[in-house]
PDB file of N, CA and C in Angstrom:
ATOM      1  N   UNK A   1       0.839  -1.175   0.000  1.00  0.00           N
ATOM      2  CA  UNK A   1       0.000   0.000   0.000  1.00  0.00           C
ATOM      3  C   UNK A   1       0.889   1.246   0.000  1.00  0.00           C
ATOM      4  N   UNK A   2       0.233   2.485  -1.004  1.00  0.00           N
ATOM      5  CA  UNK A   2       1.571   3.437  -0.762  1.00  0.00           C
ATOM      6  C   UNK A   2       0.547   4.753   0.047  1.00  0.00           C
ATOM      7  N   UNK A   3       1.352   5.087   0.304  1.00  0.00           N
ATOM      8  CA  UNK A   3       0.897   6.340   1.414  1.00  0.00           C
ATOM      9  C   UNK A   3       1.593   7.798   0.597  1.00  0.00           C
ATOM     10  N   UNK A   4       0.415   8.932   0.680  1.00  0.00           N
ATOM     11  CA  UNK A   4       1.148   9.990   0.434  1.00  0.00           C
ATOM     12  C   UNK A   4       1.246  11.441   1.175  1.00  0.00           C
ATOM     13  N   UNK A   5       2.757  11.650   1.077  1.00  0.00           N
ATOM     14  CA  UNK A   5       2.996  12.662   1.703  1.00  0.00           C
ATOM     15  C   UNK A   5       3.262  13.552   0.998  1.00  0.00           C
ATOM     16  N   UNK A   6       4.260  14.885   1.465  1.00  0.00           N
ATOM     17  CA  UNK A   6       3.988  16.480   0.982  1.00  0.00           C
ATOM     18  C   UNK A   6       5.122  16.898   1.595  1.00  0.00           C
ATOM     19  N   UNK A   7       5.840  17.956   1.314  1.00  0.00           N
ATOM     20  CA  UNK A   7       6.975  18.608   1.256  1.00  0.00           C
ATOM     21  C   UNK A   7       6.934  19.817   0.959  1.00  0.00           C
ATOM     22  N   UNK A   8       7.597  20.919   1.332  1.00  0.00           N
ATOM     23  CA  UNK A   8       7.560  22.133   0.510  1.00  0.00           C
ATOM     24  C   UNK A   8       7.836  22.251  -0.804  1.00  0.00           C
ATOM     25  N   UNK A   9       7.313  23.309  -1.247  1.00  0.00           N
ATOM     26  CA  UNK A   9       7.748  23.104  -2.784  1.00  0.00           C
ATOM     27  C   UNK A   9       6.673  23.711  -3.812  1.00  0.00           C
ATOM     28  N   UNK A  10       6.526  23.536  -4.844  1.00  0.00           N
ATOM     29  CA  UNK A  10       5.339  24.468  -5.788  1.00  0.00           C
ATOM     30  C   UNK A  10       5.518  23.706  -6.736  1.00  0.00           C
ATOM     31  N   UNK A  11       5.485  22.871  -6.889  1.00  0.00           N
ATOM     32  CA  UNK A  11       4.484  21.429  -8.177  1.00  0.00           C
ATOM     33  C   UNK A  11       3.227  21.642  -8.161  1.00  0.00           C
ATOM     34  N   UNK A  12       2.295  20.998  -6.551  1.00  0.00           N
ATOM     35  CA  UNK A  12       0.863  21.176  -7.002  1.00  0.00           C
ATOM     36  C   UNK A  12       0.150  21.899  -6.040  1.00  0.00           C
ATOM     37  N   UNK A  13      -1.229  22.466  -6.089  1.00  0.00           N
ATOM     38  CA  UNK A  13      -1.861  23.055  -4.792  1.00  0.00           C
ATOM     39  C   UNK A  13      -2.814  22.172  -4.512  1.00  0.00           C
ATOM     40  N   UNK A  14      -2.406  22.152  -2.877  1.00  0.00           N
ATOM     41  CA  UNK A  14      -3.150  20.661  -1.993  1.00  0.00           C
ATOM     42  C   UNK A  14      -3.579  21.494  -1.072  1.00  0.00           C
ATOM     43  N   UNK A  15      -5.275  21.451  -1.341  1.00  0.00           N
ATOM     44  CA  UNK A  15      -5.918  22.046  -0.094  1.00  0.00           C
ATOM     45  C   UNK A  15      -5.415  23.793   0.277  1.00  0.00           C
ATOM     46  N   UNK A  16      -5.063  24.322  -0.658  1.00  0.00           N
ATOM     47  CA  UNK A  16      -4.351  26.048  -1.052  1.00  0.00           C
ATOM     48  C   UNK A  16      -3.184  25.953  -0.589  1.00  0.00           C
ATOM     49  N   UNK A  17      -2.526  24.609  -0.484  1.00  0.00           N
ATOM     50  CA  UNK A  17      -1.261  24.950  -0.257  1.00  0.00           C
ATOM     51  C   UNK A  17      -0.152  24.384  -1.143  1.00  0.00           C
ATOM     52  N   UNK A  18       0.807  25.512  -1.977  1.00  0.00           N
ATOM     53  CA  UNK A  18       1.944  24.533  -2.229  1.00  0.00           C
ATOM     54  C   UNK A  18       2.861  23.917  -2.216  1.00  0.00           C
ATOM     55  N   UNK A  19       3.033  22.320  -2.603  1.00  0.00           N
ATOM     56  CA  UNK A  19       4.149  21.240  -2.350  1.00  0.00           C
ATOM     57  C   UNK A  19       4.204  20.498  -3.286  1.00  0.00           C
ATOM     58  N   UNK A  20       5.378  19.886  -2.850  1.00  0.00           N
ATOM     59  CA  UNK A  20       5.584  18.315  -3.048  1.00  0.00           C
ATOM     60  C   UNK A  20       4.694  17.527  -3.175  1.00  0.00           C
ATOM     61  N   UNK A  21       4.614  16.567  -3.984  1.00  0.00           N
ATOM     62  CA  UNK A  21       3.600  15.515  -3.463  1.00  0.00           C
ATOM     63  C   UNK A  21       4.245  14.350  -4.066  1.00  0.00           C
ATOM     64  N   UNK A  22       4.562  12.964  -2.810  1.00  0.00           N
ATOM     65  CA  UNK A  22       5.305  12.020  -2.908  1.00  0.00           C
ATOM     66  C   UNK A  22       4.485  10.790  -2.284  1.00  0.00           C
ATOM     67  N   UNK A  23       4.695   9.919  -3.564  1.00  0.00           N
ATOM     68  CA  UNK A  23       3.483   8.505  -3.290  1.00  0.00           C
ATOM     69  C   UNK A  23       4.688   7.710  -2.515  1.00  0.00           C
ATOM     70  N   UNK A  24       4.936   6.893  -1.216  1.00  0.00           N
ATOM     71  CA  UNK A  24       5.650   5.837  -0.976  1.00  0.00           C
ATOM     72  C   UNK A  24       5.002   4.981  -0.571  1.00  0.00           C
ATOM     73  N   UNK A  25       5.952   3.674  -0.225  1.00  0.00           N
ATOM     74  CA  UNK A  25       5.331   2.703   0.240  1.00  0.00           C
ATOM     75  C   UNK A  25       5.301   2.701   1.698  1.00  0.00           C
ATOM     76  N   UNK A  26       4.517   2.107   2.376  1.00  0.00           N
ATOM     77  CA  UNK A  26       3.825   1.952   3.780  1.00  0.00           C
ATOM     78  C   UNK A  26       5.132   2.114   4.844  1.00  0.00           C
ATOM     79  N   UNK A  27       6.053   0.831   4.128  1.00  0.00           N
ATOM     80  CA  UNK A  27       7.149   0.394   4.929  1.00  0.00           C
ATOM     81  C   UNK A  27       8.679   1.882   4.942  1.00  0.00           C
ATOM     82  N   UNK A  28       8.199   2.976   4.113  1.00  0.00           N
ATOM     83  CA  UNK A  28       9.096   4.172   4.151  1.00  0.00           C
ATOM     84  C   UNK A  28       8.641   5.121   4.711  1.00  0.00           C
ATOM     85  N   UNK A  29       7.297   5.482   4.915  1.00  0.00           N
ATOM     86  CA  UNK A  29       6.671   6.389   5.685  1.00  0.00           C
ATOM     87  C   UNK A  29       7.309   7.139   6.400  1.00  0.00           C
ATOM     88  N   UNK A  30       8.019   6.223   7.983  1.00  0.00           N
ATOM     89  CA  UNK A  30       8.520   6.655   8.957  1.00  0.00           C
ATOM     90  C   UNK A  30       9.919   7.620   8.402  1.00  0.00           C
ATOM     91  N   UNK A  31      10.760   6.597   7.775  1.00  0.00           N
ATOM     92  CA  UNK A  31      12.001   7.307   6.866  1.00  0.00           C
ATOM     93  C   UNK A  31      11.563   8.613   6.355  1.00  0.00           C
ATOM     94  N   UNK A  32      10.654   9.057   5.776  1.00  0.00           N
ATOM     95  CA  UNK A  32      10.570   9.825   5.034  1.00  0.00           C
ATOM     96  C   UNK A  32      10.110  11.254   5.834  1.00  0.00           C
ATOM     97  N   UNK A  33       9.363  11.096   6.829  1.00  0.00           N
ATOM     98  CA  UNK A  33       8.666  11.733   7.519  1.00  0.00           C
ATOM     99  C   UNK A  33      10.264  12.295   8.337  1.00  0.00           C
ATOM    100  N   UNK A  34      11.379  11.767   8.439  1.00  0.00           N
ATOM    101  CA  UNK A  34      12.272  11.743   9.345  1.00  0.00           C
ATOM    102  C   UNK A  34      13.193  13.024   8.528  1.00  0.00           C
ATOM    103  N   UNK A  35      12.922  12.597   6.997  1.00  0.00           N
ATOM    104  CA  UNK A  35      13.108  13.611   6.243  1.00  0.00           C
ATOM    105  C   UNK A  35      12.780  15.156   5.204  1.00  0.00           C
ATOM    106  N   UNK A  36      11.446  15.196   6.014  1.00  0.00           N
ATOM    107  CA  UNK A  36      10.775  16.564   5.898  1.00  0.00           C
ATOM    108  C   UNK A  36       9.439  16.307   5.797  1.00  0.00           C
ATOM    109  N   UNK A  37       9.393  15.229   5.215  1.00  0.00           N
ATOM    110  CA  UNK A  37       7.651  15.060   4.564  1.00  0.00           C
ATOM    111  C   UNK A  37       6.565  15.030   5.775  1.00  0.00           C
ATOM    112  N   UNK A  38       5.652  15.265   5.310  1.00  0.00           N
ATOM    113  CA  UNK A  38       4.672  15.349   6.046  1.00  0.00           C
ATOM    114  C   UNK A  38       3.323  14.854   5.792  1.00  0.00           C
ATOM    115  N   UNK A  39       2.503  14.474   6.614  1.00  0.00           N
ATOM    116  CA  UNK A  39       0.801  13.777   6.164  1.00  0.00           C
ATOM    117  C   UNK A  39       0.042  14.947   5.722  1.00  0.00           C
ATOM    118  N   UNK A  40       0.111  15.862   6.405  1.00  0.00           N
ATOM    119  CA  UNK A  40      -0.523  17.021   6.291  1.00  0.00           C
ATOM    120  C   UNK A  40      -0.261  18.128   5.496  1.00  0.00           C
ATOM    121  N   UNK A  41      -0.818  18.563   4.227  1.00  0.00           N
ATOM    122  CA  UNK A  41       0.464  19.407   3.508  1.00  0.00           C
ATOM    123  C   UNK A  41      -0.277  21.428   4.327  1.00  0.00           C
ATOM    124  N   UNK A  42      -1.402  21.077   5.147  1.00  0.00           N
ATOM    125  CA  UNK A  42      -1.398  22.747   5.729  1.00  0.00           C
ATOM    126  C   UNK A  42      -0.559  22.654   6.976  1.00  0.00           C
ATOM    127  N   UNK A  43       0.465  21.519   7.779  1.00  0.00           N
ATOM    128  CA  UNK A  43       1.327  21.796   8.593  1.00  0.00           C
ATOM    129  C   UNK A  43       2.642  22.218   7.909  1.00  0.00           C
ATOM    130  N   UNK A  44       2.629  22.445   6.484  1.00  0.00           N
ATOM    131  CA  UNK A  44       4.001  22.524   6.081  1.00  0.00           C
ATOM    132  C   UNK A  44       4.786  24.464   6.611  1.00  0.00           C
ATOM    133  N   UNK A  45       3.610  24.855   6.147  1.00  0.00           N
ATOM    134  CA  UNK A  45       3.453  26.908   6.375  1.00  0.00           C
ATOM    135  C   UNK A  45       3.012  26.915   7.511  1.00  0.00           C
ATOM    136  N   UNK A  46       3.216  27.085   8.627  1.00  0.00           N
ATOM    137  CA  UNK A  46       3.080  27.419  10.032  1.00  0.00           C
ATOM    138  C   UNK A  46       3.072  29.128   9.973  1.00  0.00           C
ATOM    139  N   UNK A  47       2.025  29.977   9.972  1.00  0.00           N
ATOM    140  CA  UNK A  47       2.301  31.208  10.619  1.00  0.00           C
ATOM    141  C   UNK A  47       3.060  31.824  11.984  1.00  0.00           C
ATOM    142  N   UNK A  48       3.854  32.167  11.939  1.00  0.00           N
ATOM    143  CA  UNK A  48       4.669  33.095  13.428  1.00  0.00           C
ATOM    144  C   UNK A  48       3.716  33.590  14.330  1.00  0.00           C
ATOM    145  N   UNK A  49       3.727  33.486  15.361  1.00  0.00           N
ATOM    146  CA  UNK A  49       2.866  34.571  15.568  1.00  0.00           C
ATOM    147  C   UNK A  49       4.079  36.219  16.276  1.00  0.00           C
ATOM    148  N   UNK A  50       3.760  36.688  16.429  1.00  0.00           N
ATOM    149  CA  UNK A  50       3.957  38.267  15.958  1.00  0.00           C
ATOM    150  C   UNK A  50       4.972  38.169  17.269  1.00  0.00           C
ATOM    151  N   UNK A  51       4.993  37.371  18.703  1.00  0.00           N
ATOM    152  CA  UNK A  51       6.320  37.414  19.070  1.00  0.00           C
ATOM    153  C   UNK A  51       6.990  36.651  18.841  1.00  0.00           C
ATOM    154  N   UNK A  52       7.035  35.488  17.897  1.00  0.00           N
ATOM    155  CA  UNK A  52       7.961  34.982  17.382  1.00  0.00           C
ATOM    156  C   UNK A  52       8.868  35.933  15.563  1.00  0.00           C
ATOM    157  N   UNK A  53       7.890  36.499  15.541  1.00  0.00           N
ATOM    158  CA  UNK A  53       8.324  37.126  14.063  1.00  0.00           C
ATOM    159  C   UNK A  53       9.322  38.454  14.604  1.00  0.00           C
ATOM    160  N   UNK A  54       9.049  38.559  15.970  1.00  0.00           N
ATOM    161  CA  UNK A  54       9.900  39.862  16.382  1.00  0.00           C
ATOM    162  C   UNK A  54      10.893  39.060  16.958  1.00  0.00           C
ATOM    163  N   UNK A  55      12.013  39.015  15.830  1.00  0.00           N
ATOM    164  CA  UNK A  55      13.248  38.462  16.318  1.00  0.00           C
ATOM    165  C   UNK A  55      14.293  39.552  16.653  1.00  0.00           C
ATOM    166  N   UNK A  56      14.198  40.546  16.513  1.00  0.00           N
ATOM    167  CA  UNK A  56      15.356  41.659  17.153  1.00  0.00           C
ATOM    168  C   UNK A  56      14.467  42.315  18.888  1.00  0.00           C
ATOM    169  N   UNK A  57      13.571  41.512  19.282  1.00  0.00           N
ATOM    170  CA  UNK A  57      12.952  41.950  20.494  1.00  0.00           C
ATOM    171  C   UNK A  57      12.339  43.240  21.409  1.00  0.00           C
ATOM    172  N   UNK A  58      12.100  44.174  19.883  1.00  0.00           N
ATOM    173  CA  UNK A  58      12.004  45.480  20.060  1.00  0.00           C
ATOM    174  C   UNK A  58      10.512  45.670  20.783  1.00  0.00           C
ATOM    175  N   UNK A  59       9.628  44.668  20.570  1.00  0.00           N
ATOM    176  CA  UNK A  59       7.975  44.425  20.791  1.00  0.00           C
ATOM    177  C   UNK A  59       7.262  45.243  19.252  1.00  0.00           C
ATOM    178  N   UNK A  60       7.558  45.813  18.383  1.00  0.00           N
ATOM    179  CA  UNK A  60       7.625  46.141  17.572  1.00  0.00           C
ATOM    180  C   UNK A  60       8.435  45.646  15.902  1.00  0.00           C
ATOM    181  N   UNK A  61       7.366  45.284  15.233  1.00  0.00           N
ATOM    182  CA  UNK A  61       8.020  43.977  13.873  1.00  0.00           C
ATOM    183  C   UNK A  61       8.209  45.405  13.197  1.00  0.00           C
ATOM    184  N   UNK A  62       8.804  45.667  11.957  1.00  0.00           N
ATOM    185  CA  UNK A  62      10.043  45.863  11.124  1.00  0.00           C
ATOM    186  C   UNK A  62       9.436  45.149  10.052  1.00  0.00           C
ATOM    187  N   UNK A  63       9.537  45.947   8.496  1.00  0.00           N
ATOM    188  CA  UNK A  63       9.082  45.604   7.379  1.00  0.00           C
ATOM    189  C   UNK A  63       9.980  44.225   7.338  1.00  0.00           C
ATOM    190  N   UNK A  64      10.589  44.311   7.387  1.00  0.00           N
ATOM    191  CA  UNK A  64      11.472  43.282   6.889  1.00  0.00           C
ATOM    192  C   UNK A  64      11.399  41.904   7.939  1.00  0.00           C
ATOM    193  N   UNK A  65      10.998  42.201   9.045  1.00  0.00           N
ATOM    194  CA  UNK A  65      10.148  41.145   9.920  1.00  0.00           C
ATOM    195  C   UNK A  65       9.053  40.545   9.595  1.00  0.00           C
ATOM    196  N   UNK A  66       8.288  41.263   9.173  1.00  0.00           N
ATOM    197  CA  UNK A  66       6.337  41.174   8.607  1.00  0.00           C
ATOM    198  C   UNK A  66       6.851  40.149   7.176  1.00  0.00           C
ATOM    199  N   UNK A  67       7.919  40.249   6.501  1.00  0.00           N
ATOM    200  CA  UNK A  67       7.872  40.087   4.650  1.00  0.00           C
ATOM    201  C   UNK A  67       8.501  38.635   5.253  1.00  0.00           C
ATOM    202  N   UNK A  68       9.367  38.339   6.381  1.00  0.00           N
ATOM    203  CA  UNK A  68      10.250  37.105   6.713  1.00  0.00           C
ATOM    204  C   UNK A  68       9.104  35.938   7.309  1.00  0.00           C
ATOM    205  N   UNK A  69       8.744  36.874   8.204  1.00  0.00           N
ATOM    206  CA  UNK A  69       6.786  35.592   8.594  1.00  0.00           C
ATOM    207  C   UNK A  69       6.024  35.860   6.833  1.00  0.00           C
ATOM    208  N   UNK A  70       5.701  36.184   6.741  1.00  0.00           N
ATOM    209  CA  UNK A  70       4.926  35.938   5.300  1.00  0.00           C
ATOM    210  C   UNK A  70       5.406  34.781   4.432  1.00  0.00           C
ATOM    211  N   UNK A  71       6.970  34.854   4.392  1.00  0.00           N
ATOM    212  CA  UNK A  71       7.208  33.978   3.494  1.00  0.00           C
ATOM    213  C   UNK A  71       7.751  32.232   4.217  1.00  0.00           C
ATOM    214  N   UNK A  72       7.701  32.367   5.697  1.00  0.00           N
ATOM    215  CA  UNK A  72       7.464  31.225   6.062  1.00  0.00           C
ATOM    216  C   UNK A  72       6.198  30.507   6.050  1.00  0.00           C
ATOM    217  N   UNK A  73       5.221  31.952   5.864  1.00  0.00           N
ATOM    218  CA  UNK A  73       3.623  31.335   6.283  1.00  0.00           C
ATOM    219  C   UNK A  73       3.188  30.896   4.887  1.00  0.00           C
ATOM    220  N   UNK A  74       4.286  31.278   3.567  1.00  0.00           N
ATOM    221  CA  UNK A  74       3.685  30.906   2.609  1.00  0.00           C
ATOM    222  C   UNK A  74       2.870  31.813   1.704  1.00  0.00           C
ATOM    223  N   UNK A  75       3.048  33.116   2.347  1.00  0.00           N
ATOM    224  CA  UNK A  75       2.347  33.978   1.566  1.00  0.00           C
ATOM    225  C   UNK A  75       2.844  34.492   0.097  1.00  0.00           C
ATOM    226  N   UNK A  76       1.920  34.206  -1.038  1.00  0.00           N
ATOM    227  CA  UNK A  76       2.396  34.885  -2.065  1.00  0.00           C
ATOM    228  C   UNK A  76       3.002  35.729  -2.680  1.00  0.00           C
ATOM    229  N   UNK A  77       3.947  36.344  -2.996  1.00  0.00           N
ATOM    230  CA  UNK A  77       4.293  37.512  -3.436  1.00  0.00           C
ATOM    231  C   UNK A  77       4.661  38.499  -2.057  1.00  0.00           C
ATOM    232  N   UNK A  78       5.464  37.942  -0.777  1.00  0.00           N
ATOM    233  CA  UNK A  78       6.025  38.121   0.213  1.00  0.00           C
ATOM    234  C   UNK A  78       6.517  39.165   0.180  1.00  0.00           C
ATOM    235  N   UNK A  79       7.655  39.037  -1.126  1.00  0.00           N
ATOM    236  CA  UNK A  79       8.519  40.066  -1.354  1.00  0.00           C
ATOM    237  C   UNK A  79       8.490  41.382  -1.602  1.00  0.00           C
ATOM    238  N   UNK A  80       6.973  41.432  -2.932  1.00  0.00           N
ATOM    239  CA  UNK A  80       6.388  42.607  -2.967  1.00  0.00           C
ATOM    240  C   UNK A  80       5.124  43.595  -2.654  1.00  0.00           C
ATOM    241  N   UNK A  81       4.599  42.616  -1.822  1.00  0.00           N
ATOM    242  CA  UNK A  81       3.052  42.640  -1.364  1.00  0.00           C
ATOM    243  C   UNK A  81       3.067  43.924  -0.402  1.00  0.00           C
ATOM    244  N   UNK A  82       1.976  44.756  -0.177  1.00  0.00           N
ATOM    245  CA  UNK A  82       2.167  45.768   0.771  1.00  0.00           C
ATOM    246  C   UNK A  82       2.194  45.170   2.212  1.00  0.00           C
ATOM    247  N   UNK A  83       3.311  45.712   2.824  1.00  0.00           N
ATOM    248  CA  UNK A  83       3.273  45.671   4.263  1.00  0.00           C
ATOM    249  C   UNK A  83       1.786  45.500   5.214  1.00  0.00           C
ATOM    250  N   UNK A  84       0.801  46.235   4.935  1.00  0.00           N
ATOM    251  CA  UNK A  84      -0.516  46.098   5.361  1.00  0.00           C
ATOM    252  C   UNK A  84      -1.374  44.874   5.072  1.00  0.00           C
ATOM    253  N   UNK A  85      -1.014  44.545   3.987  1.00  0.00           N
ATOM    254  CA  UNK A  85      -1.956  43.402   2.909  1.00  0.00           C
ATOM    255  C   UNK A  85      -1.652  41.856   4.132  1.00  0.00           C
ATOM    256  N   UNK A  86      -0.077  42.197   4.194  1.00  0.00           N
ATOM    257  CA  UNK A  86       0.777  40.850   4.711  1.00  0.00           C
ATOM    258  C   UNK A  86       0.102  40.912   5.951  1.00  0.00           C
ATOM    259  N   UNK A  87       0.302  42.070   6.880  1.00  0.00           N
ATOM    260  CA  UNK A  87      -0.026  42.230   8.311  1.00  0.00           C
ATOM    261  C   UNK A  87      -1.450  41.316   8.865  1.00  0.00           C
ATOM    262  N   UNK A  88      -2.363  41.839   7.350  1.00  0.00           N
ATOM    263  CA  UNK A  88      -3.696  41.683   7.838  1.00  0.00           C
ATOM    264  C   UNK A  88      -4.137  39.779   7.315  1.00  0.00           C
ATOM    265  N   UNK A  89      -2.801  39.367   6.033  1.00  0.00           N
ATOM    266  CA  UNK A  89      -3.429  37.685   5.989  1.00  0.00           C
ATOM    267  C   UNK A  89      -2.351  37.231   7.618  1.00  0.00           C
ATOM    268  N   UNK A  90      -1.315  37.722   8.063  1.00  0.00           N
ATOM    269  CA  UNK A  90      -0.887  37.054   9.037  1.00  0.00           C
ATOM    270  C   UNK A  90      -1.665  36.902  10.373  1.00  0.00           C
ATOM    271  N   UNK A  91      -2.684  37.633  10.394  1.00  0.00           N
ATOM    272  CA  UNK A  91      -3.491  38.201  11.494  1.00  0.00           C
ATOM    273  C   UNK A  91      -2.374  39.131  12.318  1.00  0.00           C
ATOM    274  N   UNK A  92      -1.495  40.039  12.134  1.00  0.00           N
ATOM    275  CA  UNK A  92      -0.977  40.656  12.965  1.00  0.00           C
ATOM    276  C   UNK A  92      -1.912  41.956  12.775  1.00  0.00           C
ATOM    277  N   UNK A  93      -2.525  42.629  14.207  1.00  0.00           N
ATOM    278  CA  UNK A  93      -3.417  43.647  14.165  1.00  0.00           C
ATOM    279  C   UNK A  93      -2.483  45.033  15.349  1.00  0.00           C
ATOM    280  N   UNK A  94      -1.533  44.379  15.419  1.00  0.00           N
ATOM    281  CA  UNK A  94      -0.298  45.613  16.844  1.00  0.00           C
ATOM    282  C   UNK A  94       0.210  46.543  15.998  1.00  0.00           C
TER     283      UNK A  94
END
């Protein structure tokens, strides 16, 4: 029986998210899982939440803080998206 998992990546969109998508067999699962993959492809983008995204500890995020959670969370166009646009899919409202 093969089992499938998910990876980061932009091949296909699973459930609005994109990855990997890798058929194995039953008996590799564990292996594979050991190596990034996952059952779930919406645990792959984890959003920050807003004191983890404030990594210089100011209590206050920094454009360049807001664009670094975006593009872990997976957000589209991270790079050039308005600062506000990002704020409001991350749920950051501070």
């Amino acid at each position: 029986m093969a089992c499938v998992l998910y990876k980061c990546g932009d091949e296909k969109e699973i459930r609005g998210v994109m990855c990997k998508v890798g058929r194995f067999p039953a008996n590799q699962v564990q292996q594979r899982k050991d190596e990034g993959w996952v059952s779930d492809p919406q645990t792959l983008y984890q959003i920050p939440t807003e004191e983890d995204a404030d990594s210089n500890g100011t209590g206050k995020l920094s454009n360049q803080e807001i664009r670094a959670a975006a593009q872990v969370a997976g957000i589209e166009d991270w790079d050039t998206a308005r600062i506000k646009r990002l704020k409001k899919e991350l749920g950051y409202y501070g």
